[in-house]
PDB file of N, CA and C in Angstrom:
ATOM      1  N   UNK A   1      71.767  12.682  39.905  1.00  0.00           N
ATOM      2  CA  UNK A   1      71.833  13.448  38.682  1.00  0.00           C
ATOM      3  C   UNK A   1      72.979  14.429  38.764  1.00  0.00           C
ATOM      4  N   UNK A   2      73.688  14.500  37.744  1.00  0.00           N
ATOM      5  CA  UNK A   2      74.411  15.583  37.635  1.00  0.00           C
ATOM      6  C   UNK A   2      74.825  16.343  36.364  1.00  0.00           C
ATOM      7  N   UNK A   3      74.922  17.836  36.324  1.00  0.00           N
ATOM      8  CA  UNK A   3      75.051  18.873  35.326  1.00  0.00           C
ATOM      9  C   UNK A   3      76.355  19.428  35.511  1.00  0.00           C
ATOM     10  N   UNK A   4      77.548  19.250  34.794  1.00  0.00           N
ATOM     11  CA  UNK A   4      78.378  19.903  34.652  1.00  0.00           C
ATOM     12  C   UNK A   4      79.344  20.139  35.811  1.00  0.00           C
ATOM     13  N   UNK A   5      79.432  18.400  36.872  1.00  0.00           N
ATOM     14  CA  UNK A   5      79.587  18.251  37.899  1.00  0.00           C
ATOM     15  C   UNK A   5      79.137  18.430  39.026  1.00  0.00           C
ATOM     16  N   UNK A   6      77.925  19.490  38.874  1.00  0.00           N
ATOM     17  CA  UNK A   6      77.573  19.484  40.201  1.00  0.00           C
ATOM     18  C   UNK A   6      76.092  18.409  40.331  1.00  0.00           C
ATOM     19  N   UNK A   7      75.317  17.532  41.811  1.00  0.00           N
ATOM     20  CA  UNK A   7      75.088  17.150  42.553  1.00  0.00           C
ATOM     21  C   UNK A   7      73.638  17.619  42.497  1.00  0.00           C
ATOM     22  N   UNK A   8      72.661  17.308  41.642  1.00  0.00           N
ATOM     23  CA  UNK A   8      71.322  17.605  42.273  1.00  0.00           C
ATOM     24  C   UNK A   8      70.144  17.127  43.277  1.00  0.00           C
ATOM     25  N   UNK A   9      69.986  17.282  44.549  1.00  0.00           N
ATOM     26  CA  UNK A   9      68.957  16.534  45.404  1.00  0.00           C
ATOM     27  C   UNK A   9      67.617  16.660  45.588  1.00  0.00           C
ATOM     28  N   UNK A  10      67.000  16.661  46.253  1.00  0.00           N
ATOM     29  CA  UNK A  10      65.968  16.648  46.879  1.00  0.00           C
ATOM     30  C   UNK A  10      65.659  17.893  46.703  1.00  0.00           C
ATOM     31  N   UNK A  11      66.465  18.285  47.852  1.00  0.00           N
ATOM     32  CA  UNK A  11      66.573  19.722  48.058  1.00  0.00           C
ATOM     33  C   UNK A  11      66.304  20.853  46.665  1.00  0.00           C
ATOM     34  N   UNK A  12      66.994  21.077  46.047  1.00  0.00           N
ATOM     35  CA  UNK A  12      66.763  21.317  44.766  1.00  0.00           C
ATOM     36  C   UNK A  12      65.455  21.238  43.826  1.00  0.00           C
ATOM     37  N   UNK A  13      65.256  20.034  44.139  1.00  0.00           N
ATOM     38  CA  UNK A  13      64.214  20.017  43.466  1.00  0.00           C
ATOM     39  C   UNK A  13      62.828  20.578  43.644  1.00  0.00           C
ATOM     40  N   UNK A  14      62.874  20.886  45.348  1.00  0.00           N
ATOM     41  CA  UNK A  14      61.858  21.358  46.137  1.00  0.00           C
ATOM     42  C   UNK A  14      62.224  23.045  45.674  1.00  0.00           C
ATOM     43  N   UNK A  15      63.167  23.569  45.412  1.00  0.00           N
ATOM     44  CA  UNK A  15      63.359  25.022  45.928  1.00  0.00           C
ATOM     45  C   UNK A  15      63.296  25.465  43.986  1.00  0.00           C
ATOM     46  N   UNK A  16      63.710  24.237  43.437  1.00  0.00           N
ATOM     47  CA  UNK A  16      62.940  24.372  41.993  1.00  0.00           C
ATOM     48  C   UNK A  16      61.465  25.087  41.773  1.00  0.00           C
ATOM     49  N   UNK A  17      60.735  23.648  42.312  1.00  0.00           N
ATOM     50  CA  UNK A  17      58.992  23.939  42.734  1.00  0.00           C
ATOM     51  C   UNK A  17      58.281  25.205  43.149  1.00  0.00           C
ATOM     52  N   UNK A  18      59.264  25.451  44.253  1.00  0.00           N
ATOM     53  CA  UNK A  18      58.843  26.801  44.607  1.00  0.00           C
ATOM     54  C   UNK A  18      59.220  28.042  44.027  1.00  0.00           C
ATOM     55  N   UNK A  19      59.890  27.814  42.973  1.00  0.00           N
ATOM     56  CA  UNK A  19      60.189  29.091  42.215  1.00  0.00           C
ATOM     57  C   UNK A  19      59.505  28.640  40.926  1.00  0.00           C
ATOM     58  N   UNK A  20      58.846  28.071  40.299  1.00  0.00           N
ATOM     59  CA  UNK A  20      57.894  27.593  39.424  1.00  0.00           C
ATOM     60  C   UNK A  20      56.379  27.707  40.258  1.00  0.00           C
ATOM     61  N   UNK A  21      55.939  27.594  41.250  1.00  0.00           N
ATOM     62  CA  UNK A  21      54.802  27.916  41.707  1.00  0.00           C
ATOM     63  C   UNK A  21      55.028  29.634  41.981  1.00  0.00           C
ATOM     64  N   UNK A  22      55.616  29.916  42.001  1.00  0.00           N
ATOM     65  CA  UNK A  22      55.586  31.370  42.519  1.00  0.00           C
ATOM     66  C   UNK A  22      55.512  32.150  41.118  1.00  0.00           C
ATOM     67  N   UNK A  23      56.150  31.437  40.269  1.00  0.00           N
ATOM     68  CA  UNK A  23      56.470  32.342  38.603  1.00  0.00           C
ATOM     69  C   UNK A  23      54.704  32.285  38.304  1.00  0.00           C
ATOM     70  N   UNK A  24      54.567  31.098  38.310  1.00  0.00           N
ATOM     71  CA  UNK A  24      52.902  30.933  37.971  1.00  0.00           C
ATOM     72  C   UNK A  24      51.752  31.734  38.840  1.00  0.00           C
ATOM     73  N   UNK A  25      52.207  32.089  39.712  1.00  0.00           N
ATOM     74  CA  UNK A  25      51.447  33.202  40.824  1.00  0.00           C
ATOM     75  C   UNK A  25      51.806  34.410  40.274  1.00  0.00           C
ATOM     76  N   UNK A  26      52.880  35.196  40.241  1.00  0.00           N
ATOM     77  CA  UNK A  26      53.758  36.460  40.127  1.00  0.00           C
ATOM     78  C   UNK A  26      53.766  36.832  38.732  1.00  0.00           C
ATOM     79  N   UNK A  27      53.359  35.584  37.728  1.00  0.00           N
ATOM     80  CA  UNK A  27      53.928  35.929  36.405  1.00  0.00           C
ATOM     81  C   UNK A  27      55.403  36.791  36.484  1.00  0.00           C
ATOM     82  N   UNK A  28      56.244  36.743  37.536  1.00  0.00           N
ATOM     83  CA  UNK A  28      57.652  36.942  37.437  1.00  0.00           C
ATOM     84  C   UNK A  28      58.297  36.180  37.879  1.00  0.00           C
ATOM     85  N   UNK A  29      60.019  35.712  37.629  1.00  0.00           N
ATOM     86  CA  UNK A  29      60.638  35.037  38.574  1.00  0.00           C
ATOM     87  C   UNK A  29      60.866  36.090  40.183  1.00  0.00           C
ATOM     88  N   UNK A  30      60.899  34.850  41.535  1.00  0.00           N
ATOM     89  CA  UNK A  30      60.779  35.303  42.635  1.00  0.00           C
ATOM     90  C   UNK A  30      62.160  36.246  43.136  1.00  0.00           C
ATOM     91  N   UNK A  31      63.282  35.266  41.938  1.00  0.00           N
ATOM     92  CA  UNK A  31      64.764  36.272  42.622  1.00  0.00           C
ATOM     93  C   UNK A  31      64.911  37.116  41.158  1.00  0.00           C
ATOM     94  N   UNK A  32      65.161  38.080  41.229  1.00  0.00           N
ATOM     95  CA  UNK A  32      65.842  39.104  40.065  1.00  0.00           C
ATOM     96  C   UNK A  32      66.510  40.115  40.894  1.00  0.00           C
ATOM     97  N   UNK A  33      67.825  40.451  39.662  1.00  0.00           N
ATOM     98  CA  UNK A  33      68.788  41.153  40.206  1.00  0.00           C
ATOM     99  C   UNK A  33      69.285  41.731  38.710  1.00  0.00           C
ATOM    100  N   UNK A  34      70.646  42.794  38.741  1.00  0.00           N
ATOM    101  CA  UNK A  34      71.353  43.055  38.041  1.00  0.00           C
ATOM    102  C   UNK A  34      71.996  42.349  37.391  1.00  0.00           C
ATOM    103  N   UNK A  35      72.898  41.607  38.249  1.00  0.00           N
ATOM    104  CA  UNK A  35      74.055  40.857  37.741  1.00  0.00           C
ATOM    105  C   UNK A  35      73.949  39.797  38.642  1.00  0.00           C
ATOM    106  N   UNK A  36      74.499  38.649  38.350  1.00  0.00           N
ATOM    107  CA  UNK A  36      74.965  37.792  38.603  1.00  0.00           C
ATOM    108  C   UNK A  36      74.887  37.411  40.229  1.00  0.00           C
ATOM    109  N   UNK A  37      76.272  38.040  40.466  1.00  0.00           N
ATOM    110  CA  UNK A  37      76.189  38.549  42.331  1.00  0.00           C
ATOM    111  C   UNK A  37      75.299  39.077  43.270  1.00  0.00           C
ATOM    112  N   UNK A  38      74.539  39.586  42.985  1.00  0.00           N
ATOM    113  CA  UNK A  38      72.953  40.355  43.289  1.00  0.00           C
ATOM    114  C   UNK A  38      72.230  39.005  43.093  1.00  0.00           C
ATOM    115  N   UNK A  39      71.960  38.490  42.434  1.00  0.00           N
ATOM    116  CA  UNK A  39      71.257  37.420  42.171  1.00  0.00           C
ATOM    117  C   UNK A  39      71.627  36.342  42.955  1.00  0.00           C
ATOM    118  N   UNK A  40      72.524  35.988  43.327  1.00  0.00           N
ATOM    119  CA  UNK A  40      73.334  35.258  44.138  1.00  0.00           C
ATOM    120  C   UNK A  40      72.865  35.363  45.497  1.00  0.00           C
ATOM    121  N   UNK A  41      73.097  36.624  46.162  1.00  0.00           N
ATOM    122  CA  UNK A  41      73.053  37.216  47.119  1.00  0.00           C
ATOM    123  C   UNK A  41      71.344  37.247  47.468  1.00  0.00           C
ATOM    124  N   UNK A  42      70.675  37.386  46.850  1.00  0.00           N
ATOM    125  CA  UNK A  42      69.458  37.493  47.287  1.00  0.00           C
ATOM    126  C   UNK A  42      68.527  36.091  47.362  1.00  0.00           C
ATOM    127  N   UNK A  43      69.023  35.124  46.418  1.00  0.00           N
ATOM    128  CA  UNK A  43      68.448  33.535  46.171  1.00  0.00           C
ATOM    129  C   UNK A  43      69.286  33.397  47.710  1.00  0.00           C
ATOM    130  N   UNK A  44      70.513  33.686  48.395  1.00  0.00           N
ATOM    131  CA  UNK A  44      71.177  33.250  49.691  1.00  0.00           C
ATOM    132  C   UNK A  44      69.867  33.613  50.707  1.00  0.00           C
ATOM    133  N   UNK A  45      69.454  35.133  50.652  1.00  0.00           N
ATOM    134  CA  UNK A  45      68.976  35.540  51.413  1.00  0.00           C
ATOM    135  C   UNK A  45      67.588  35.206  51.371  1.00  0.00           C
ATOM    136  N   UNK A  46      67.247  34.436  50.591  1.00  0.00           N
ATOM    137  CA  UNK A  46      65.428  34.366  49.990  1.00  0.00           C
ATOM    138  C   UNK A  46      64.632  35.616  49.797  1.00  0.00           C
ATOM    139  N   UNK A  47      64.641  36.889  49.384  1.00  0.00           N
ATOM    140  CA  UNK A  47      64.399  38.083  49.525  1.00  0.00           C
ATOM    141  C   UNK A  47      63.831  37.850  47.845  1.00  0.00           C
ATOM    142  N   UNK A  48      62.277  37.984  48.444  1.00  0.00           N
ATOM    143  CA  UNK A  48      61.270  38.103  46.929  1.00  0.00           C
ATOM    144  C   UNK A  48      59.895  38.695  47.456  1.00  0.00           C
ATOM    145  N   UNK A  49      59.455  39.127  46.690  1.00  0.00           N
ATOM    146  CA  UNK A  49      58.571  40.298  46.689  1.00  0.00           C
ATOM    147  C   UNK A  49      57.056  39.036  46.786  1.00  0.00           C
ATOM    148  N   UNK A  50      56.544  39.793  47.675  1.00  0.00           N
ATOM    149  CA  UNK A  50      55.423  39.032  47.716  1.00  0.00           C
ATOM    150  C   UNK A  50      54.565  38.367  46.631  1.00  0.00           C
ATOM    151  N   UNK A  51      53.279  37.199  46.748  1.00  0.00           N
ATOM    152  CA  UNK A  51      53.054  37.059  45.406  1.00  0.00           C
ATOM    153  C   UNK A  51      51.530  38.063  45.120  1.00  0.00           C
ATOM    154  N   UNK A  52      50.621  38.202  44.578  1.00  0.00           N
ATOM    155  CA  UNK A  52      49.470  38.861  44.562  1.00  0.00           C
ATOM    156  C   UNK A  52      48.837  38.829  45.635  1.00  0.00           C
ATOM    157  N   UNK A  53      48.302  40.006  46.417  1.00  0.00           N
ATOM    158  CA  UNK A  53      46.697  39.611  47.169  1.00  0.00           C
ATOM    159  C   UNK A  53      45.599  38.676  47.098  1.00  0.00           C
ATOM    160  N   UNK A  54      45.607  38.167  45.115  1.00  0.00           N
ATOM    161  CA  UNK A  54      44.555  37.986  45.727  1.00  0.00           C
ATOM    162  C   UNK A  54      44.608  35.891  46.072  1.00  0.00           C
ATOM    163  N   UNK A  55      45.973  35.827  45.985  1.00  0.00           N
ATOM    164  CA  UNK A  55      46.197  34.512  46.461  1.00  0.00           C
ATOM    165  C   UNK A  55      46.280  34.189  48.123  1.00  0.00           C
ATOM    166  N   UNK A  56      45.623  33.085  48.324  1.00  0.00           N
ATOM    167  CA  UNK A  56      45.540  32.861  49.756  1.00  0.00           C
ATOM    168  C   UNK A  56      46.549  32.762  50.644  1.00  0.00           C
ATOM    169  N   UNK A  57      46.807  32.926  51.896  1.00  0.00           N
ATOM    170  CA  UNK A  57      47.697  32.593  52.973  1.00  0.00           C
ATOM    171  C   UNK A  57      48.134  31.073  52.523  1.00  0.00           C
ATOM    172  N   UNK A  58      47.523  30.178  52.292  1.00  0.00           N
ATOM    173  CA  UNK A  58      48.180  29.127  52.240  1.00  0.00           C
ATOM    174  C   UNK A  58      48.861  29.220  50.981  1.00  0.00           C
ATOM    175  N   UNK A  59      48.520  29.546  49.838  1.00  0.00           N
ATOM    176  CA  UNK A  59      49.621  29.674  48.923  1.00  0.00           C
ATOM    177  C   UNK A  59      50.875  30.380  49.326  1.00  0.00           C
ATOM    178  N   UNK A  60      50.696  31.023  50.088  1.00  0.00           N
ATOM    179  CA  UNK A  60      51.720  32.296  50.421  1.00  0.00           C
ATOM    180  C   UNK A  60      52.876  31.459  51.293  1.00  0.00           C
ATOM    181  N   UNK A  61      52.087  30.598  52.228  1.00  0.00           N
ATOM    182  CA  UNK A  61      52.932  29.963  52.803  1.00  0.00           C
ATOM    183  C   UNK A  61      53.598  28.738  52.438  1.00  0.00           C
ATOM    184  N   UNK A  62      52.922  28.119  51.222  1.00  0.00           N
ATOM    185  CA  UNK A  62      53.274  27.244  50.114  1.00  0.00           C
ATOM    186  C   UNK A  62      54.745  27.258  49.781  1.00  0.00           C
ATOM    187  N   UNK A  63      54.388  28.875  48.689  1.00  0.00           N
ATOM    188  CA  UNK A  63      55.152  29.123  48.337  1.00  0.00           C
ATOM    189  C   UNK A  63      56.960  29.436  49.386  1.00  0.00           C
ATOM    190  N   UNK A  64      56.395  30.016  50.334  1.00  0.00           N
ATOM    191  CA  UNK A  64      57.657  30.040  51.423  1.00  0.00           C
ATOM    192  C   UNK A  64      58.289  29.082  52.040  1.00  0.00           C
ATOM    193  N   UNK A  65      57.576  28.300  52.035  1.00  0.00           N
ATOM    194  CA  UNK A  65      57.683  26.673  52.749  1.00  0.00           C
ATOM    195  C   UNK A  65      58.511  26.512  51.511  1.00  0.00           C
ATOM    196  N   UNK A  66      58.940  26.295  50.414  1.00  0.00           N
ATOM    197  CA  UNK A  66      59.381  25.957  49.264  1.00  0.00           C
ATOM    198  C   UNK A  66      60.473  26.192  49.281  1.00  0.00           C
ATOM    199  N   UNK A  67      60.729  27.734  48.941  1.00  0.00           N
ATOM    200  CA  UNK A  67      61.522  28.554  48.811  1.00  0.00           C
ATOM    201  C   UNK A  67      62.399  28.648  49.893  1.00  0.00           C
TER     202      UNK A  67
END
């Protein structure tokens, strides 16, 4: 598949999932930032705020395994 030249895999599609299981946990997206670059920088770093308490360890690790 491809969008505007770039290459979508596997990969992708998994780190998709996990930011759609996490929105549905968090009712937020997992990366937010200011701008652009911030946003960038933190989807690099995986840096997202935990999801609720009152979801289990295995979701938690679901979700990380994903992401």
């Amino acid at each position: 598949r491809s969008v505007e030249g770039l290459t979508n895999d596997l990969k992708s599609d998994i780190w998709s999932l996990g930011c759609v299981t996490y929105e549905m946990c968090a009712l937020t997206p997992p990366f937010t930032a200011d701008d652009m670059n911030g946003l960038f920088r933190r989807v690099l770093k995986g840096q997202y705020n935990s999801i609720p308490s009152q979801y289990s360890m295995d979701m938690r690790m679901l979700i990380k395994t994903l992401l």
